[in-house]
C-alpha atoms as a PDB file:
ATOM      1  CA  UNK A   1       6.072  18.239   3.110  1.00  0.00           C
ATOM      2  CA  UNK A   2       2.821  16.628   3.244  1.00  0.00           C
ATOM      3  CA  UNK A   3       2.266  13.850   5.893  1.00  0.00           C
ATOM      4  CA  UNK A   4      -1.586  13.057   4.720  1.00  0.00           C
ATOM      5  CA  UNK A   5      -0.282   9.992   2.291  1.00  0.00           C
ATOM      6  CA  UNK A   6       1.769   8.565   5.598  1.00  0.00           C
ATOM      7  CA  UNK A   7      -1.482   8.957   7.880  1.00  0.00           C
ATOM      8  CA  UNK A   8      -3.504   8.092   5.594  1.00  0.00           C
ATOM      9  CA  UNK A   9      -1.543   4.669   4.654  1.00  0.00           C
ATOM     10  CA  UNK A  10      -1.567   4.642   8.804  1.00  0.00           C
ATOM     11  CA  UNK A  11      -4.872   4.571   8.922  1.00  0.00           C
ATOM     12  CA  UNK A  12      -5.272   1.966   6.244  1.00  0.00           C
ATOM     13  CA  UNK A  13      -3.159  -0.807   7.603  1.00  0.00           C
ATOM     14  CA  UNK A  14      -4.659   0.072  10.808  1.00  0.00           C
ATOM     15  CA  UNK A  15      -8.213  -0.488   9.446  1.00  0.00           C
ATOM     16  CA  UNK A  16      -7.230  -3.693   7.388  1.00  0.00           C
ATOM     17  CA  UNK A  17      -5.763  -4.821  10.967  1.00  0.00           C
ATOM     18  CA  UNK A  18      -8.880  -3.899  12.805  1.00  0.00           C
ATOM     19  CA  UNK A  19     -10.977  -5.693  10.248  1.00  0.00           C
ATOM     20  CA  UNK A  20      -9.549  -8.991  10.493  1.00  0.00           C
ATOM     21  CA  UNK A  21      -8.863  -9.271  14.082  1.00  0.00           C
ATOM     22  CA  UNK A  22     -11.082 -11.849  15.694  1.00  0.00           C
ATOM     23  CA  UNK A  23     -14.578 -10.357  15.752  1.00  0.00           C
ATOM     24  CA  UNK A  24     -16.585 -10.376  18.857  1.00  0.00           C
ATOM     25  CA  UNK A  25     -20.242  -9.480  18.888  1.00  0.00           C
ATOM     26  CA  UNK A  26     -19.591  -6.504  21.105  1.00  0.00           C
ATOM     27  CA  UNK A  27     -16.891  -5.052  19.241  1.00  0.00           C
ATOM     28  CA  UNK A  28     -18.877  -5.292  15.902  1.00  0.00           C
ATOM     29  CA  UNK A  29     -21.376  -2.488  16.788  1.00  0.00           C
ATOM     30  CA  UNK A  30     -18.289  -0.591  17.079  1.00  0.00           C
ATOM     31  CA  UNK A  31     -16.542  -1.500  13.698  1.00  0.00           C
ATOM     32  CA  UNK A  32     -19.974  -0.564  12.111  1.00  0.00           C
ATOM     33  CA  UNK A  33     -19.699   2.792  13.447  1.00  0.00           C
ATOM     34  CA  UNK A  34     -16.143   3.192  12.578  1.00  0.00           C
ATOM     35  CA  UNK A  35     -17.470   1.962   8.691  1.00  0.00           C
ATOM     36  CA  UNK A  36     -20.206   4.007   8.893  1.00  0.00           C
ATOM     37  CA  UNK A  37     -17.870   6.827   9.972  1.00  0.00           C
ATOM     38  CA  UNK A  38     -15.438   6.045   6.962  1.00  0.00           C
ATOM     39  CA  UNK A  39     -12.481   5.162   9.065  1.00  0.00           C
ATOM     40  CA  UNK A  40     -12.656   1.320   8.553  1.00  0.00           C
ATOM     41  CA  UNK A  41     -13.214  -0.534   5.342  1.00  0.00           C
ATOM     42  CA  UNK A  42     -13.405  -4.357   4.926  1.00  0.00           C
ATOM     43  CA  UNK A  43     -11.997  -3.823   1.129  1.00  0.00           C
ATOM     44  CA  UNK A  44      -8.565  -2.227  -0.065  1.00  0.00           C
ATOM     45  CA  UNK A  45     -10.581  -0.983  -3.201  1.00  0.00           C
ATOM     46  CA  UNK A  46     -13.202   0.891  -0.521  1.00  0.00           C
ATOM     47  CA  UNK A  47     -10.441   2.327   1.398  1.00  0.00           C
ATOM     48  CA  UNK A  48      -8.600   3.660  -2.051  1.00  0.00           C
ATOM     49  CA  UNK A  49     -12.104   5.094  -3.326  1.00  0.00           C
ATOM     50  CA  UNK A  50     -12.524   6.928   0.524  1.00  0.00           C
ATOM     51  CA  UNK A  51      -8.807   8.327  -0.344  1.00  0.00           C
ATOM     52  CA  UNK A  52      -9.629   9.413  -3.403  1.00  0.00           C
ATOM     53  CA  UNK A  53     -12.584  11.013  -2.185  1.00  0.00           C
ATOM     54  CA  UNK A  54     -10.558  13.161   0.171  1.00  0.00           C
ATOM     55  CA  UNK A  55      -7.350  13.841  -1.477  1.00  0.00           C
ATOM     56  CA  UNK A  56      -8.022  17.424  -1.802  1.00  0.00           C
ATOM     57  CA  UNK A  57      -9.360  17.644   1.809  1.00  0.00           C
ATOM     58  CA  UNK A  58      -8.289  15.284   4.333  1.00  0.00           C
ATOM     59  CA  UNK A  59      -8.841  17.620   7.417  1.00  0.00           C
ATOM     60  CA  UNK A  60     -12.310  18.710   6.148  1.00  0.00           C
ATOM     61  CA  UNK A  61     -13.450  14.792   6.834  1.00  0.00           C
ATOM     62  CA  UNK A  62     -10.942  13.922   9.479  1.00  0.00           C
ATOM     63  CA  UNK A  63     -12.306  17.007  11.825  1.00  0.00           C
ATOM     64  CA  UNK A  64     -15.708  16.100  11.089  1.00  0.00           C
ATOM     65  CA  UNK A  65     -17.920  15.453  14.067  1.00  0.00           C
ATOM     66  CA  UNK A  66     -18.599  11.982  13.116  1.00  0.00           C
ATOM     67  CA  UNK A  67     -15.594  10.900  12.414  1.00  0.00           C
ATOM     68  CA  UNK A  68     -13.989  12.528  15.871  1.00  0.00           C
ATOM     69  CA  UNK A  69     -17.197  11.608  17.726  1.00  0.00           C
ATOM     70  CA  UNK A  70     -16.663   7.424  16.103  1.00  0.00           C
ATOM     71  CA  UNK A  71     -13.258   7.942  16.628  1.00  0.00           C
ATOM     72  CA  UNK A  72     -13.605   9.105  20.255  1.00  0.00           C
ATOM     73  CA  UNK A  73     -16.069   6.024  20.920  1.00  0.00           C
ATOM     74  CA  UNK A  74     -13.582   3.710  19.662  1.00  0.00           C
ATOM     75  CA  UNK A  75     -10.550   4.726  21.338  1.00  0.00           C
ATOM     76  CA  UNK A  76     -12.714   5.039  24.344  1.00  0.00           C
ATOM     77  CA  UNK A  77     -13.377   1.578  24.519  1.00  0.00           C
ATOM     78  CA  UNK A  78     -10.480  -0.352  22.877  1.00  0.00           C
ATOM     79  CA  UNK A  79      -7.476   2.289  22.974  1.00  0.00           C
ATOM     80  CA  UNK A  80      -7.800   4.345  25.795  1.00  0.00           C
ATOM     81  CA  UNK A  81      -4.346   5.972  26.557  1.00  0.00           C
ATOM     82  CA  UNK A  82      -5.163   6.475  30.016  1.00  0.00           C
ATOM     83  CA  UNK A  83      -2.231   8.544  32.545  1.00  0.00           C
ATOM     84  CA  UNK A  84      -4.011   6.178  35.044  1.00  0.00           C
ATOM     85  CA  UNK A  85      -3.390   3.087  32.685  1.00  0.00           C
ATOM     86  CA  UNK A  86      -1.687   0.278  35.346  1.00  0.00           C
ATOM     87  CA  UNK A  87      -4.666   0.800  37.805  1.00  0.00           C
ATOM     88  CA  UNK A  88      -7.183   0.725  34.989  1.00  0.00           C
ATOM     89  CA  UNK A  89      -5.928  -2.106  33.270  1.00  0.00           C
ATOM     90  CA  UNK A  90      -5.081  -4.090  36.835  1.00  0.00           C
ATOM     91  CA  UNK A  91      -9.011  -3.092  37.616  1.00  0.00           C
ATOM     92  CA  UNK A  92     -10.139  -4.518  34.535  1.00  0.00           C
ATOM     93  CA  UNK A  93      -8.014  -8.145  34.946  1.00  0.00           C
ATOM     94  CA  UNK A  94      -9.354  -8.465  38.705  1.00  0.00           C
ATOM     95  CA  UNK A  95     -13.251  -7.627  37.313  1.00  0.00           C
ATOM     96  CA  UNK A  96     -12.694 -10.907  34.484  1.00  0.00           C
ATOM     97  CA  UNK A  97     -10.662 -13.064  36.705  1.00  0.00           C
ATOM     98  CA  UNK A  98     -13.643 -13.022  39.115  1.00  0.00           C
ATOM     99  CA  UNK A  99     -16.196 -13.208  36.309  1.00  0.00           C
ATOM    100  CA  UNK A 100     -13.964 -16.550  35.066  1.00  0.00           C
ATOM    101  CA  UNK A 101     -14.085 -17.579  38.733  1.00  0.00           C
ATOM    102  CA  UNK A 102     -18.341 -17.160  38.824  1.00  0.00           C
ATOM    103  CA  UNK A 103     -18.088 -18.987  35.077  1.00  0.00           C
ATOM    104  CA  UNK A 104     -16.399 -21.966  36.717  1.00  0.00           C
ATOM    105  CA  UNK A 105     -18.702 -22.995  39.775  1.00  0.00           C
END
Protein backbone atom coordinates (compact mmCIF):
# COMPACT_ATOMS: atom_id res chain seq x y z
CA UNK A 1 0.00 0.00 0.00
CA UNK A 2 1.12 3.41 -0.56
CA UNK A 3 1.48 5.74 2.52
CA UNK A 4 2.64 9.00 0.31
CA UNK A 5 -1.24 10.37 0.16
CA UNK A 6 -1.31 9.91 4.28
CA UNK A 7 2.18 11.83 4.62
CA UNK A 8 1.56 13.90 2.30
CA UNK A 9 -2.04 15.04 3.78
CA UNK A 10 0.39 14.98 7.14
CA UNK A 11 2.39 17.32 5.90
CA UNK A 12 -0.38 19.53 4.65
CA UNK A 13 -2.36 20.05 7.78
CA UNK A 14 0.89 20.38 9.39
CA UNK A 15 1.90 23.27 7.06
CA UNK A 16 -1.66 24.95 7.14
CA UNK A 17 -1.05 24.68 11.11
CA UNK A 18 2.38 26.13 10.93
CA UNK A 19 1.14 28.92 8.74
CA UNK A 20 -1.38 30.32 10.91
CA UNK A 21 0.17 29.97 14.21
CA UNK A 22 1.01 33.33 15.68
CA UNK A 23 3.94 34.67 13.66
CA UNK A 24 6.95 36.00 15.36
CA UNK A 25 9.63 37.88 13.50
CA UNK A 26 12.18 35.23 14.32
CA UNK A 27 10.28 32.35 13.32
CA UNK A 28 9.37 33.97 9.90
CA UNK A 29 12.92 33.65 8.41
CA UNK A 30 12.30 30.14 9.13
CA UNK A 31 8.78 29.66 7.49
CA UNK A 32 10.41 31.39 4.40
CA UNK A 33 12.87 28.74 4.20
CA UNK A 34 10.47 26.02 4.79
CA UNK A 35 8.30 27.91 1.61
CA UNK A 36 11.17 28.31 -0.21
CA UNK A 37 11.97 24.64 0.45
CA UNK A 38 8.33 23.59 -0.66
CA UNK A 39 7.32 22.14 2.63
CA UNK A 40 5.01 25.05 3.75
CA UNK A 41 2.44 26.84 1.69
CA UNK A 42 0.20 29.75 2.87
CA UNK A 43 -2.57 28.47 0.16
CA UNK A 44 -4.43 24.97 -0.06
CA UNK A 45 -4.38 25.53 -3.95
CA UNK A 46 -0.22 25.93 -3.64
CA UNK A 47 0.05 22.94 -1.55
CA UNK A 48 -2.33 20.78 -4.14
CA UNK A 49 -0.21 22.19 -7.22
CA UNK A 50 3.31 21.07 -5.04
CA UNK A 51 1.36 17.51 -4.79
CA UNK A 52 0.66 17.36 -8.06
CA UNK A 53 4.01 18.22 -8.96
CA UNK A 54 5.37 15.22 -7.12
CA UNK A 55 2.87 12.55 -7.41
CA UNK A 56 5.05 10.43 -9.45
CA UNK A 57 8.08 11.11 -7.17
CA UNK A 58 7.63 12.03 -3.70
CA UNK A 59 11.05 10.65 -2.40
CA UNK A 60 12.97 12.29 -5.31
CA UNK A 61 11.89 15.89 -3.59
CA UNK A 62 11.47 14.73 -0.05
CA UNK A 63 15.35 13.40 0.00
CA UNK A 64 16.45 16.42 -1.62
CA UNK A 65 19.15 18.35 0.15
CA UNK A 66 17.09 21.35 0.55
CA UNK A 67 14.29 20.07 1.67
CA UNK A 68 16.26 17.71 4.45
CA UNK A 69 18.75 20.55 5.01
CA UNK A 70 15.18 23.24 5.66
CA UNK A 71 13.75 20.51 7.28
CA UNK A 72 16.72 19.83 9.59
CA UNK A 73 16.88 23.74 10.40
CA UNK A 74 13.39 23.72 11.37
CA UNK A 75 13.13 20.86 13.55
CA UNK A 76 16.35 22.07 14.96
CA UNK A 77 14.94 25.02 16.28
CA UNK A 78 11.19 24.45 16.95
CA UNK A 79 10.92 20.47 17.16
CA UNK A 80 13.90 19.14 18.45
CA UNK A 81 13.19 15.57 19.81
CA UNK A 82 15.98 15.69 22.07
CA UNK A 83 16.85 12.12 24.46
CA UNK A 84 18.08 15.01 26.74
CA UNK A 85 14.62 16.86 26.38
CA UNK A 86 13.62 17.66 30.40
CA UNK A 87 17.12 19.29 30.95
CA UNK A 88 16.93 21.14 27.66
CA UNK A 89 13.61 22.36 27.97
CA UNK A 90 14.11 23.13 32.04
CA UNK A 91 17.45 25.11 30.63
CA UNK A 92 15.53 26.98 28.27
CA UNK A 93 12.51 28.13 30.99
CA UNK A 94 15.34 29.20 33.61
CA UNK A 95 17.30 31.32 30.53
CA UNK A 96 13.50 33.37 29.84
CA UNK A 97 12.41 33.47 33.37
CA UNK A 98 15.62 35.45 34.08
CA UNK A 99 15.39 37.41 30.83
CA UNK A 100 11.49 38.31 32.14
CA UNK A 101 13.15 39.06 35.49
CA UNK A 102 15.96 41.69 33.64
CA UNK A 103 12.61 42.92 31.47
CA UNK A 104 10.93 43.87 34.74
CA UNK A 105 13.52 46.14 36.69
Amino acid sequence: MNEFPDKINELITKGLELSTMGKHDEAESYFEGLRKAGILWDLPEAAAAKVEEIYDDPWAWWGSTVVQETRQIFVDRFASGRKDWVGFWVKALEEEMALSQIKEQ
